[in-house]
N, C-alpha and C. Protein backbone atom coordinates (compact mmCIF):
# COMPACT_ATOMS: atom_id res chain seq x y z
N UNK A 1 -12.89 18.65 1.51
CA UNK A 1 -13.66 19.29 2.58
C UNK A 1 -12.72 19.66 3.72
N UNK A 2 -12.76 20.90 4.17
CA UNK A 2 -11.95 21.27 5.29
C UNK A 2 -11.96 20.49 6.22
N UNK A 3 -11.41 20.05 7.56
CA UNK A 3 -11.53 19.23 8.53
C UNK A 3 -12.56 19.33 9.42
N UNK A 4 -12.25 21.02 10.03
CA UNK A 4 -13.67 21.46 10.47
C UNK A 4 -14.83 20.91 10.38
N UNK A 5 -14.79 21.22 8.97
CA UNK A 5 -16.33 21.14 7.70
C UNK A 5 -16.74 19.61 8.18
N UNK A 6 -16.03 18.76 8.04
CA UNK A 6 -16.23 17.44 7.84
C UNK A 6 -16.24 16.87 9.66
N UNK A 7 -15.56 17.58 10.43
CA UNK A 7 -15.74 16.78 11.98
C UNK A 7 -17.44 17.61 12.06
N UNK A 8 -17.61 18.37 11.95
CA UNK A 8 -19.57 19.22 12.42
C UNK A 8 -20.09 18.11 11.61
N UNK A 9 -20.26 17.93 10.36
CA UNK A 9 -20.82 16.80 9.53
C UNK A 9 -20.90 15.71 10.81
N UNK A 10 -19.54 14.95 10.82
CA UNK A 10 -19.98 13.92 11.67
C UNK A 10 -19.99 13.98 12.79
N UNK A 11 -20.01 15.27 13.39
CA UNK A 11 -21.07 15.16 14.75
C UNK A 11 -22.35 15.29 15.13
N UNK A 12 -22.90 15.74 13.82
CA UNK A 12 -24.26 16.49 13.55
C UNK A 12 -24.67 14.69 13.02
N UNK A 13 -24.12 14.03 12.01
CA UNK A 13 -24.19 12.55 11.96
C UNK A 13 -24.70 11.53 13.07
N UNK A 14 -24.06 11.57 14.16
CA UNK A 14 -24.19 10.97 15.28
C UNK A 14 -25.30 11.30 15.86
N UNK A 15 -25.86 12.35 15.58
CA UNK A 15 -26.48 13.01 16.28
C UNK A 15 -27.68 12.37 15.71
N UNK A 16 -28.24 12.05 14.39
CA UNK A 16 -28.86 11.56 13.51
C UNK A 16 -29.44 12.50 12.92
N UNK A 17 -28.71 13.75 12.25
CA UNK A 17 -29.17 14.48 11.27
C UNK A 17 -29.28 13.99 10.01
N UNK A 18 -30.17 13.59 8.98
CA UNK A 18 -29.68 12.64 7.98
C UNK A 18 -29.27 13.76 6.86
N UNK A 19 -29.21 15.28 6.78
CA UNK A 19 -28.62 15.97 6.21
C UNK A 19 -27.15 16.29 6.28
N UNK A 20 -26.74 15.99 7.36
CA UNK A 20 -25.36 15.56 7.30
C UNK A 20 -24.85 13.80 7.18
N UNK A 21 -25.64 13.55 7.10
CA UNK A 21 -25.20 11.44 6.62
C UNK A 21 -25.19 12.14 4.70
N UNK A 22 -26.34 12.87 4.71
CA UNK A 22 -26.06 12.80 3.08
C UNK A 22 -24.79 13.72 2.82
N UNK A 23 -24.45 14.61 3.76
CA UNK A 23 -23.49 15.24 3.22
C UNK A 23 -21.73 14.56 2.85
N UNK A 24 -21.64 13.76 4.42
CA UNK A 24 -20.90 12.40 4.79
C UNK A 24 -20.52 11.77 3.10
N UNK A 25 -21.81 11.33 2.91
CA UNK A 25 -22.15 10.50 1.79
C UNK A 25 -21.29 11.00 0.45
N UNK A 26 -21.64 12.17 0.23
CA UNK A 26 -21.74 13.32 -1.19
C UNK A 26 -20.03 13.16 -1.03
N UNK A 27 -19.28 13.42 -0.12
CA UNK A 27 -18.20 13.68 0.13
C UNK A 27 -17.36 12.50 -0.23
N UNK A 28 -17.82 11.39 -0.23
CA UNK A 28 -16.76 10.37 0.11
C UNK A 28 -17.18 9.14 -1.05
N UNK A 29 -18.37 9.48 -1.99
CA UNK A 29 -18.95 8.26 -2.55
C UNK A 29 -18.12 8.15 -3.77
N UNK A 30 -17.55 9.15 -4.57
CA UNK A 30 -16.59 9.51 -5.36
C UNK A 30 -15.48 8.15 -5.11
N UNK A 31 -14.71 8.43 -4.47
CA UNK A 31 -13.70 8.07 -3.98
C UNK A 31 -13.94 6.07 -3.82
N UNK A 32 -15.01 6.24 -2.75
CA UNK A 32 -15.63 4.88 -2.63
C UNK A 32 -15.29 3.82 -3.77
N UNK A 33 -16.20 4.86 -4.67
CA UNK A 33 -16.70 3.93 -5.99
C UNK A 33 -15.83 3.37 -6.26
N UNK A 34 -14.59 4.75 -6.57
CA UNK A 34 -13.22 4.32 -7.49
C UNK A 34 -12.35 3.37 -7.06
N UNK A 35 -12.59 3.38 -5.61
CA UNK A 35 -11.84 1.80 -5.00
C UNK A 35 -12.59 0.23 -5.15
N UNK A 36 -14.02 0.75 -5.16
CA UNK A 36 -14.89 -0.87 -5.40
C UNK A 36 -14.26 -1.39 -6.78
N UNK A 37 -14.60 -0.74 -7.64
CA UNK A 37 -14.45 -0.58 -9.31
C UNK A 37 -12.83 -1.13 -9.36
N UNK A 38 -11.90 -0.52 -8.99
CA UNK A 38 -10.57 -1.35 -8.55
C UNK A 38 -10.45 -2.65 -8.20
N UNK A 39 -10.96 -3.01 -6.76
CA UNK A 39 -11.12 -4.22 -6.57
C UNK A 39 -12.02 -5.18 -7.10
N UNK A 40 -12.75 -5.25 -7.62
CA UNK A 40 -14.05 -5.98 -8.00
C UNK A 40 -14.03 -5.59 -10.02
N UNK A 41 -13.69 -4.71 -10.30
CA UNK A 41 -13.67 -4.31 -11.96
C UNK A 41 -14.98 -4.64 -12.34
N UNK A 42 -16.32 -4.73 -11.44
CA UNK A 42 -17.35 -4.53 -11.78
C UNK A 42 -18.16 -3.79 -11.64
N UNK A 43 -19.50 -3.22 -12.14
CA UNK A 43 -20.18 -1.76 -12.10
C UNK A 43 -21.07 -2.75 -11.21
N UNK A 44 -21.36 -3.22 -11.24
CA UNK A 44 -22.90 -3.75 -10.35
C UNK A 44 -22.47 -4.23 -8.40
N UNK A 45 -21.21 -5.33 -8.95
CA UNK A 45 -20.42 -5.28 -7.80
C UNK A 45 -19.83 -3.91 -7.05
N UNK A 46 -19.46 -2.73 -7.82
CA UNK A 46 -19.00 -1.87 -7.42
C UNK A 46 -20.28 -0.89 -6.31
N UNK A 47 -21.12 -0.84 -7.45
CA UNK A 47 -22.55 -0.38 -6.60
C UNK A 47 -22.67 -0.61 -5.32
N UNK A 48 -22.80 -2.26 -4.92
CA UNK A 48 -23.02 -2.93 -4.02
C UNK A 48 -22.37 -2.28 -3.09
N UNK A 49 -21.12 -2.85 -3.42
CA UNK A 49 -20.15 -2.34 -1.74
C UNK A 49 -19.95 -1.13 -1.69
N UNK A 50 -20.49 0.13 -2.71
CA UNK A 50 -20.74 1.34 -2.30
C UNK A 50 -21.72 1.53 -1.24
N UNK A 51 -22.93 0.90 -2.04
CA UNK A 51 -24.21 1.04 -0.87
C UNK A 51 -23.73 0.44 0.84
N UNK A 52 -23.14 -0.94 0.47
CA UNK A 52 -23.23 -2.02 1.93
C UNK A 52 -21.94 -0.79 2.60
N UNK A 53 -21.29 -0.11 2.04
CA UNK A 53 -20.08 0.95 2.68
C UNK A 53 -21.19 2.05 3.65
N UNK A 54 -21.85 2.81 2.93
CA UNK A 54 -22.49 3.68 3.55
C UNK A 54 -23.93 3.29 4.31
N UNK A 55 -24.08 1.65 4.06
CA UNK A 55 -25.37 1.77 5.17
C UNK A 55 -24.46 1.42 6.54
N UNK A 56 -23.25 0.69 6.56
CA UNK A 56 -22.59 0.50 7.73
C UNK A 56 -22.35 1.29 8.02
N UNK A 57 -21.82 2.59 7.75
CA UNK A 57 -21.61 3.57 7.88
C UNK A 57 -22.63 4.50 8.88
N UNK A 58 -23.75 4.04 8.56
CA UNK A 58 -24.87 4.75 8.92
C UNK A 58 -25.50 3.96 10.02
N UNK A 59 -24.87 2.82 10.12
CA UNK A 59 -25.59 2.08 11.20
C UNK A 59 -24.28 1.95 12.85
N UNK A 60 -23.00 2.59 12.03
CA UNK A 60 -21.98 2.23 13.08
C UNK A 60 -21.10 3.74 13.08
N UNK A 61 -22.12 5.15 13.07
CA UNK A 61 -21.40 5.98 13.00
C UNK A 61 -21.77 6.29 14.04
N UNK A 62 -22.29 6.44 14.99
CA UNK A 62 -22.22 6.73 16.23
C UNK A 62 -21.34 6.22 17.53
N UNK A 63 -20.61 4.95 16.91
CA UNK A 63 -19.83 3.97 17.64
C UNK A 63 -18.49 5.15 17.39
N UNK A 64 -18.45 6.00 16.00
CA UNK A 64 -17.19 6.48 15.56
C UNK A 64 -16.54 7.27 16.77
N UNK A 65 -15.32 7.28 17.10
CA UNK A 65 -15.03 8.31 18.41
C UNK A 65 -13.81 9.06 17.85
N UNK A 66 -13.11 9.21 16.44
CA UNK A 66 -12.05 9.81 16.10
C UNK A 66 -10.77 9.33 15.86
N UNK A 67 -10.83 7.77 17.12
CA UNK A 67 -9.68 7.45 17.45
C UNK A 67 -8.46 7.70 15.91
N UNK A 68 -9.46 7.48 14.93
CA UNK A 68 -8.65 7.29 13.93
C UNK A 68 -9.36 8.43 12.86
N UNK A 69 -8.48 8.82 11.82
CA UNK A 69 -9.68 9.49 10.80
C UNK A 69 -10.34 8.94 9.98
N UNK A 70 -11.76 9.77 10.04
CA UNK A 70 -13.26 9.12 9.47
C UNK A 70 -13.06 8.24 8.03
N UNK A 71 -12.25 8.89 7.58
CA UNK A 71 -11.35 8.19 5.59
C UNK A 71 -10.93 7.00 6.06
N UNK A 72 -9.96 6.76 7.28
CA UNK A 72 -9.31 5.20 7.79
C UNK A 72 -11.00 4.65 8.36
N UNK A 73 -11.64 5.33 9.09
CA UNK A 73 -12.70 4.33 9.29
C UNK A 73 -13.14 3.84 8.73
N UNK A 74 -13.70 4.77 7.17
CA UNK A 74 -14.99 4.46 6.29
C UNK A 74 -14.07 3.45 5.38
N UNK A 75 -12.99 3.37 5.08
CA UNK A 75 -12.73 2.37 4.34
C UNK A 75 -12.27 0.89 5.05
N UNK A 76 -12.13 1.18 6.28
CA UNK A 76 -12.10 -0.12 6.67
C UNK A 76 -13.75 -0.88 6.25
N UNK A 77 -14.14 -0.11 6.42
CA UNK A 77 -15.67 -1.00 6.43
C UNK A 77 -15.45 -0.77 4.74
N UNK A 78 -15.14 -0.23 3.63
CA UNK A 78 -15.52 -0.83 2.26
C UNK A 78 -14.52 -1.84 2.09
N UNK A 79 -13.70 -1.79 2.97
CA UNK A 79 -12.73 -3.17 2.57
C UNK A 79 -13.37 -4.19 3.35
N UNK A 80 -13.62 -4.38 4.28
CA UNK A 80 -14.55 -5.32 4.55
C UNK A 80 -15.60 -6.08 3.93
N UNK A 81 -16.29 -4.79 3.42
CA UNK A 81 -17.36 -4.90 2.16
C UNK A 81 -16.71 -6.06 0.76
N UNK A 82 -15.46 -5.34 0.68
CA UNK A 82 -14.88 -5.76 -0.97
C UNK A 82 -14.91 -7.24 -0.83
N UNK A 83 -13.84 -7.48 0.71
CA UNK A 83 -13.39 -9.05 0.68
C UNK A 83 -14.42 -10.23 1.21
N UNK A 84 -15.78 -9.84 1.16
CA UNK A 84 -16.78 -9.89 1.85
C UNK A 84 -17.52 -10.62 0.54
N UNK A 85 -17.23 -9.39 -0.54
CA UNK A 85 -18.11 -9.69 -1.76
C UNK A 85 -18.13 -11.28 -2.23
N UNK A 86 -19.22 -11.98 -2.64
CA UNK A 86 -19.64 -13.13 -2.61
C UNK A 86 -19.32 -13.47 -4.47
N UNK A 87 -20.10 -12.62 -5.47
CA UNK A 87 -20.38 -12.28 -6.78
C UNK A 87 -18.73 -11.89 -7.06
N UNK A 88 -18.02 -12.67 -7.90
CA UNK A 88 -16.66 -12.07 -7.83
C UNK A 88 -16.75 -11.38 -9.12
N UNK A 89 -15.73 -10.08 -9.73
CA UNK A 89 -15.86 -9.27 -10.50
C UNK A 89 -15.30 -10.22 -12.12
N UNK A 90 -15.66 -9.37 -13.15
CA UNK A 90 -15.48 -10.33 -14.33
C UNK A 90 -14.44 -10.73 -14.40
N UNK A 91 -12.80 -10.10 -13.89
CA UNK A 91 -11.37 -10.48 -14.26
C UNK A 91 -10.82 -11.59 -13.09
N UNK A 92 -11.68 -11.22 -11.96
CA UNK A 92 -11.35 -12.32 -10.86
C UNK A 92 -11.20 -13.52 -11.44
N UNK A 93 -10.65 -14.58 -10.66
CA UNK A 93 -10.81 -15.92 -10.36
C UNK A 93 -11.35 -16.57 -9.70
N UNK A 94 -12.31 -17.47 -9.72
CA UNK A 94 -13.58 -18.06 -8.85
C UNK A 94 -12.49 -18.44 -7.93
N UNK A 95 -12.88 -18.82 -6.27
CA UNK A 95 -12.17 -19.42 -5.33
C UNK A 95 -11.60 -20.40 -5.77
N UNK A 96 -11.93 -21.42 -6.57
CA UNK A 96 -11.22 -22.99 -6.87
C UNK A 96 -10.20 -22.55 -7.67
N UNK A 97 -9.92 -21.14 -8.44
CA UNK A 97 -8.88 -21.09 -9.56
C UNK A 97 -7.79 -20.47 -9.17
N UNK A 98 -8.04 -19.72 -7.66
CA UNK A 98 -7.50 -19.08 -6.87
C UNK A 98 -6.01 -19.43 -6.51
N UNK A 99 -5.25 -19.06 -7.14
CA UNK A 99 -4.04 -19.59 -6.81
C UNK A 99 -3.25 -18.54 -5.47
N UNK A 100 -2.33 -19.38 -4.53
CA UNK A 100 -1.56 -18.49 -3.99
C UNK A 100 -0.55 -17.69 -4.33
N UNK A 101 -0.37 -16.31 -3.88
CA UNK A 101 0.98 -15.88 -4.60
C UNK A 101 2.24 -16.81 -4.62
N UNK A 102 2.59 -17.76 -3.59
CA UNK A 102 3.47 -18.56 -3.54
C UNK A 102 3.41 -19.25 -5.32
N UNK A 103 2.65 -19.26 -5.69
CA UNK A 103 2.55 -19.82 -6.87
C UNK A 103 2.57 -19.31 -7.88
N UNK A 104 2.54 -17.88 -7.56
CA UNK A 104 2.54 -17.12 -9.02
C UNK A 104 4.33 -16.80 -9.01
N UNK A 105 5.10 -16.98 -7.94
CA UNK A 105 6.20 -15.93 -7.77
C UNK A 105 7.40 -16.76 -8.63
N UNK A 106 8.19 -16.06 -8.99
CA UNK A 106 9.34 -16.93 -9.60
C UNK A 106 10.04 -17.64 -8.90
N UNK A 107 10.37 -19.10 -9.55
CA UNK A 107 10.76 -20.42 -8.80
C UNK A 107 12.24 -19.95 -8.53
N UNK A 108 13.22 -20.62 -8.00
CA UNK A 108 14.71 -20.84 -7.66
C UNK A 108 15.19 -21.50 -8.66
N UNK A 109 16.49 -21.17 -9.10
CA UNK A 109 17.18 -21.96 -10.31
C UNK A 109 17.44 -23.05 -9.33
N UNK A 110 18.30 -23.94 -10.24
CA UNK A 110 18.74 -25.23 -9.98
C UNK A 110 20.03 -24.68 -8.63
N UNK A 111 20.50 -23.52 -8.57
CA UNK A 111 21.67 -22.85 -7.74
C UNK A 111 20.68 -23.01 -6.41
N UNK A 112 19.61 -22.36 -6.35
CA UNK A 112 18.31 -22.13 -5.28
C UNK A 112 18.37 -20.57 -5.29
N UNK A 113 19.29 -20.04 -6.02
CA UNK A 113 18.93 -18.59 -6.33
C UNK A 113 17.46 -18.02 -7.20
N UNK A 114 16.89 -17.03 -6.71
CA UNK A 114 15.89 -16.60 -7.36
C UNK A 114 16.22 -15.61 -8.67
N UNK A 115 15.46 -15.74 -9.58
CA UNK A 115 15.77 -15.18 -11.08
C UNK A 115 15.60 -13.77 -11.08
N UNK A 116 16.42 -12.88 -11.30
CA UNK A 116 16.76 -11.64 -11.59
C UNK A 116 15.47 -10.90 -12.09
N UNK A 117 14.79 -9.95 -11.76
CA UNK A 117 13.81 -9.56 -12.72
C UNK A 117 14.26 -8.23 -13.50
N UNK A 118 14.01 -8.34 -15.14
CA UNK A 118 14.97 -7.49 -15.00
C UNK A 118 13.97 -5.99 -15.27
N UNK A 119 14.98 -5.20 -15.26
CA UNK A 119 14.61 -3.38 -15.14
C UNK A 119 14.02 -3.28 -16.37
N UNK A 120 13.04 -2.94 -16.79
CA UNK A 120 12.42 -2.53 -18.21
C UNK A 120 11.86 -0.86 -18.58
N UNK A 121 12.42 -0.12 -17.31
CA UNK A 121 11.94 0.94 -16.87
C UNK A 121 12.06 1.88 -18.05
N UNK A 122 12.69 1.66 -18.99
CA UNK A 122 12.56 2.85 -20.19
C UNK A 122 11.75 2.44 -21.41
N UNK A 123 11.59 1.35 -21.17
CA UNK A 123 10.68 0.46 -22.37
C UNK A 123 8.67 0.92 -21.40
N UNK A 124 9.01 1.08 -20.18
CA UNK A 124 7.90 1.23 -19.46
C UNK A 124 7.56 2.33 -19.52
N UNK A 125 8.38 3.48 -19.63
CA UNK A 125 7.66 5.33 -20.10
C UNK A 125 7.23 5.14 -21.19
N UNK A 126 8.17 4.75 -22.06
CA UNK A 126 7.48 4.15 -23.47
C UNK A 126 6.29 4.00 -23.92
N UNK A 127 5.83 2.77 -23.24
CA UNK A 127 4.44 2.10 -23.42
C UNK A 127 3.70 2.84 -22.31
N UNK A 128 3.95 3.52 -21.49
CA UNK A 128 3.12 4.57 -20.47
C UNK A 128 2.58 5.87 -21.41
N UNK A 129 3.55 6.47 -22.24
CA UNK A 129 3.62 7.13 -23.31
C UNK A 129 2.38 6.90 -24.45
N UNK A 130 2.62 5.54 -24.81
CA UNK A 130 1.58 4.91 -25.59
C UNK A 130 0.18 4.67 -24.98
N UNK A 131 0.05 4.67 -23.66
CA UNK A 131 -1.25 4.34 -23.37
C UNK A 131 -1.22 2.79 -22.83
N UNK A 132 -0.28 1.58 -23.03
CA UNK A 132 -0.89 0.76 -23.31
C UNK A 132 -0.15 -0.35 -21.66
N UNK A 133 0.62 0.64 -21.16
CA UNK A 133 1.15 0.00 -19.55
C UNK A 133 -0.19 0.27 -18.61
N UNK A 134 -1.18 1.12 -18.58
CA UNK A 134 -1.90 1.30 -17.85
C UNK A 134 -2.87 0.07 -17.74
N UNK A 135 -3.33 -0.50 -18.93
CA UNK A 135 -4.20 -1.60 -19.02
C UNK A 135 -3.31 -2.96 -19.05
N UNK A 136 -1.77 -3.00 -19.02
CA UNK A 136 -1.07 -4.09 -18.91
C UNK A 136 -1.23 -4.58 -16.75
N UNK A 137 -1.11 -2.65 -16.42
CA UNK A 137 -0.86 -2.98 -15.10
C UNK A 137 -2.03 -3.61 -14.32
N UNK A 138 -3.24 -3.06 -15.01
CA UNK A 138 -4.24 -3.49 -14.28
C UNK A 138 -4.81 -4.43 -14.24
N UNK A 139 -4.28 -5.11 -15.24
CA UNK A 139 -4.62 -7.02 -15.76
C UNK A 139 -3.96 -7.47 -14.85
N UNK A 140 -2.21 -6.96 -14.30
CA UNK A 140 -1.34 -8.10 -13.80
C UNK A 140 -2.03 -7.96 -12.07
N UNK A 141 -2.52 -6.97 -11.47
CA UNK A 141 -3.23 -6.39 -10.50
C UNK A 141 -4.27 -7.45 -10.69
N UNK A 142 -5.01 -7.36 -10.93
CA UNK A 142 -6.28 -8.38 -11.09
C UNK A 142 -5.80 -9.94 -11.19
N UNK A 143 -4.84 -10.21 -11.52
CA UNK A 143 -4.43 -11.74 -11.28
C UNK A 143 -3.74 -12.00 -9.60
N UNK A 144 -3.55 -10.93 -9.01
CA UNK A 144 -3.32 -10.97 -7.45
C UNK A 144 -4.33 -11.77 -6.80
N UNK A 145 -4.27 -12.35 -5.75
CA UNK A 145 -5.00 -12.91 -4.95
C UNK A 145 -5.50 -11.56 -4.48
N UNK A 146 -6.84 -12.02 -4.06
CA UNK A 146 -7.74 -10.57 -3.16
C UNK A 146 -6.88 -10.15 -1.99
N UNK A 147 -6.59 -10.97 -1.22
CA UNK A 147 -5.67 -10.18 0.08
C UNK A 147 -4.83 -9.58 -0.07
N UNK A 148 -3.61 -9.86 -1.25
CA UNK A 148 -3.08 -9.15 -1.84
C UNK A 148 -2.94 -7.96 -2.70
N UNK A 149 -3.95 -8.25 -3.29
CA UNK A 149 -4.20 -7.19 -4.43
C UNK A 149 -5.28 -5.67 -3.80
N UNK A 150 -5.88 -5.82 -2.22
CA UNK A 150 -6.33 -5.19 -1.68
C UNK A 150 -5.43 -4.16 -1.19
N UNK A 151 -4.05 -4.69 -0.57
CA UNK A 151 -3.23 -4.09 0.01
C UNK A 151 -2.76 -3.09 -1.22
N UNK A 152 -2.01 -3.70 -1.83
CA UNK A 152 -1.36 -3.15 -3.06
C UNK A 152 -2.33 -1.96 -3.62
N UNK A 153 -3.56 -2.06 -3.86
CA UNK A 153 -4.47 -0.93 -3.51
C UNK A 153 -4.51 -0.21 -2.79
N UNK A 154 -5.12 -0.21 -1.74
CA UNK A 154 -4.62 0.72 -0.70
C UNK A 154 -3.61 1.41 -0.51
N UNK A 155 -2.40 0.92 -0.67
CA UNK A 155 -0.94 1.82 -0.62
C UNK A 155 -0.77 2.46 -1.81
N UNK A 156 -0.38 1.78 -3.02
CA UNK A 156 -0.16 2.33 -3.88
C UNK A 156 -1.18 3.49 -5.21
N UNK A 157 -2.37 2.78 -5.37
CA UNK A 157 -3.37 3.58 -5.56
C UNK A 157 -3.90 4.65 -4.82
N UNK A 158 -4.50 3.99 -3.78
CA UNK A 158 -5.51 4.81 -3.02
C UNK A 158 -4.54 6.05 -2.22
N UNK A 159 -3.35 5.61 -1.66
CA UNK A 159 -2.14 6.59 -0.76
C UNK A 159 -2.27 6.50 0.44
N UNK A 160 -3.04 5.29 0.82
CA UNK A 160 -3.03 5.46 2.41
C UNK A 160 -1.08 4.77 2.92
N UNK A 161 -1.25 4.95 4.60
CA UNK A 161 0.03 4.83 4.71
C UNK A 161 -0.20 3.29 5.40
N UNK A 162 0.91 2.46 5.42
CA UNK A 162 1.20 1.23 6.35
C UNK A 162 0.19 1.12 7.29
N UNK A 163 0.82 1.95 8.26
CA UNK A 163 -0.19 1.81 9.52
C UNK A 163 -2.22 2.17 9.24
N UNK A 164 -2.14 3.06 8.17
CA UNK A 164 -3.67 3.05 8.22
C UNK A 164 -4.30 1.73 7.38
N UNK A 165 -3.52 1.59 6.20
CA UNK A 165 -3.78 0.07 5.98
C UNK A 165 -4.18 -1.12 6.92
N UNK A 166 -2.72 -1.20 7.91
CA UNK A 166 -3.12 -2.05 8.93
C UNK A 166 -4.45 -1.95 9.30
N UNK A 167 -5.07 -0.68 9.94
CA UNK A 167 -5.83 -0.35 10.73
C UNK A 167 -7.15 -1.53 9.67
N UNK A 168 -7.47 -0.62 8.83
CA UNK A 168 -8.16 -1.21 7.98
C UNK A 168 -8.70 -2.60 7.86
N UNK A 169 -7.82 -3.22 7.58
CA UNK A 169 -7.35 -4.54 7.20
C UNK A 169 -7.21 -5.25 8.43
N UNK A 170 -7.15 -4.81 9.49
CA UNK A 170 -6.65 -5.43 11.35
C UNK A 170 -5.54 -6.12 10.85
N UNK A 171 -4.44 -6.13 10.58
CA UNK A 171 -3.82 -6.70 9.95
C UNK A 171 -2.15 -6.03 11.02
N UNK A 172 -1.11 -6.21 11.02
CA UNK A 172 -0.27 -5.96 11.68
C UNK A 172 0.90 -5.01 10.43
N UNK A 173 1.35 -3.76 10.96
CA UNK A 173 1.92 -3.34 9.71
C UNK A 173 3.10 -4.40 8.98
N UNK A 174 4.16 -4.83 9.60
CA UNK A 174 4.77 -6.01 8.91
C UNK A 174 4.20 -6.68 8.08
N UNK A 175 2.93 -7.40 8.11
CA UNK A 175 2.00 -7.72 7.55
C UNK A 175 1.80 -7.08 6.37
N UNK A 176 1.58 -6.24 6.24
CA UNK A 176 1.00 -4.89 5.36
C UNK A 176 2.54 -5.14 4.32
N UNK A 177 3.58 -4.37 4.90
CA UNK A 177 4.44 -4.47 4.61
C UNK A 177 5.05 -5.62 3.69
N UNK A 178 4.76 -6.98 3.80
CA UNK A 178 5.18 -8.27 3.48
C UNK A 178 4.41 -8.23 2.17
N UNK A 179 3.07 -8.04 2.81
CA UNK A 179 1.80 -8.58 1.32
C UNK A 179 2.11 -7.21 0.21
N UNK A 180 2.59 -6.40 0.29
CA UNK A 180 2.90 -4.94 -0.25
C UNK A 180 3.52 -5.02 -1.17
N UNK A 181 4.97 -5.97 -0.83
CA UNK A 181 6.51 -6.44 -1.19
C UNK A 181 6.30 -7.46 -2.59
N UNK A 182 5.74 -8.79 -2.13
CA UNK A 182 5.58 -9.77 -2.78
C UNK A 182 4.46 -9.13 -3.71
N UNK A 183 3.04 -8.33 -3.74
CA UNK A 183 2.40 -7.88 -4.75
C UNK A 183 3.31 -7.03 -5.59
N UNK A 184 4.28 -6.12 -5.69
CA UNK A 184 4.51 -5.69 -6.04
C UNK A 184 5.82 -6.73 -6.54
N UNK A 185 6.54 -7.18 -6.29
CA UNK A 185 7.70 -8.04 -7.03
C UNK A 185 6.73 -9.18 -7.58
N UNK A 186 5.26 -9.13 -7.92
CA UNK A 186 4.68 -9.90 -8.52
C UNK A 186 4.26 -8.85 -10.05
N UNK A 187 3.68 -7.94 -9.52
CA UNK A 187 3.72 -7.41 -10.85
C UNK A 187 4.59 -6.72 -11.75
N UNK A 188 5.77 -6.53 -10.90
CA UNK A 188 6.87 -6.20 -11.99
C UNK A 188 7.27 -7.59 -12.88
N UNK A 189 7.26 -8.47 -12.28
CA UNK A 189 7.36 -9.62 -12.91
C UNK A 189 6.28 -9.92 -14.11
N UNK A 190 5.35 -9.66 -14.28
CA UNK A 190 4.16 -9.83 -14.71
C UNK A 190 4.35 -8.73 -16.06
N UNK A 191 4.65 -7.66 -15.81
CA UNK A 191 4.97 -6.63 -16.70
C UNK A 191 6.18 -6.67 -17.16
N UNK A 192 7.20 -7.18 -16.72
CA UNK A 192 8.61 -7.76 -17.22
C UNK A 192 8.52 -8.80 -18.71
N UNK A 193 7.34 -9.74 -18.28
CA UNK A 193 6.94 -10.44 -19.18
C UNK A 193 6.26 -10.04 -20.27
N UNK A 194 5.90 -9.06 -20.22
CA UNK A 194 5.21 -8.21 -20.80
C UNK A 194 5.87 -8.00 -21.99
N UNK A 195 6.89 -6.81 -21.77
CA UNK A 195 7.93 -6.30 -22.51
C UNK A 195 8.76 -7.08 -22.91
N UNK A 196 8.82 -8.18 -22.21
CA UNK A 196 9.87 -9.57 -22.70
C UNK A 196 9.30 -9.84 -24.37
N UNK A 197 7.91 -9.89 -24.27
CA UNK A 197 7.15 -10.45 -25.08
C UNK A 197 6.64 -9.36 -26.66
N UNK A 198 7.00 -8.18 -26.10
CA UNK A 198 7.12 -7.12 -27.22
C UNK A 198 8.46 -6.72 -27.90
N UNK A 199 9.58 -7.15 -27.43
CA UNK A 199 10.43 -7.56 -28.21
C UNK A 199 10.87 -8.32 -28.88
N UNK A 200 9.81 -9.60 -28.37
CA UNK A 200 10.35 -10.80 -29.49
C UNK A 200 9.22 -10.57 -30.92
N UNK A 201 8.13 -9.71 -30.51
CA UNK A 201 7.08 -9.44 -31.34
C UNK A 201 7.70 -8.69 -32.94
């Protein structure tokens, strides 16, 4: 939607036209979904924080003043929504199984050096090739802790930048930055193992 197109929408919004809330809506529920469905890997859960996205939406769009754009607003509130969610999605881990990344990450040798991870990057077009890295990545993604695995969403999936993350998340970009780092030197690790494990196959 042009920018134009979409600032009249949400001023006509504010205004309480509900033909522009549905238009708001039409525009952005796409997108929504495909991030609930990400975080949560459930259709019913996904629903949810679609709906609980756009009734906040509808109840706190008049508060909206631009400061930021309406895409950084509306997803702060579905991320709110996500980490909010009570019903965790089928691949999650109930809170008690919940491990910290500190715990998933590779230990220190006996030196106190940390273990090399190694490059598998041509064995990874490979199996990208095959189809079968896409559903490796999204398993090792889903074993992230939620705070983590939110971020790592956001940046790398979704394309938002650092700072709109932050925004999102109230979170400080360093922050952003840190949880970004360690998700991601978590799932190369994760997919390292992967391929470790199709060669000995």
């Amino acid at each position: 939607m042009p920018p134009q197109d979409e600032h009249a929408l949400i001023e006509a919004s504010r205004a309480g036209d509900p033909a522009a809330v549905e238009g708001l809506v039409r525009s952005h529920q796409g997108r929504v979904y495909g991030f609930a469905m990400r975080m949560c890997r459930n259709v019913e859960d996904a629903k949810d924080i679609l709906q609980e996205t756009f009734l906040g939406m509808l109840r706190s769009i008049k508060e909206f003043r631009g400061e930021s754009k309406f895409t950084t607003w509306l997803y702060r509130i579905a991320s709110n929504a996500c980490l909010k969610k009570r019903r965790r999605g089928v691949f999650e881990p109930e809170p008690e199984q919940e491990l910290s990344l500190d715990d998933l990450m590779p230990r220190p040798g006996s030196d106190g050096r940390k273990p090399e991870i190694a490059d598998w990057s041509e064995d990874a077009e490979r199996a990208l090739l095959r189809g079968e890295l896409t559903a490796q990545m999204e398993a090792a993604i889903d074993r992230l802790p939620r705070e983590y695995k939110i971020v790592l969403v956001l940046r790398d999936v979704e394309g938002f930048s650092a700072e709109e993350t932050a925004e999102m998340l109230k979170l400080s970009v360093p922050a952003v930055k840190s949880r970004l780092h360690r998700a991601r030197v978590f799932v190369r690790r994760e997919l390292a193992g992967y391929f470790q494990d199709q060669q000995k196959a």
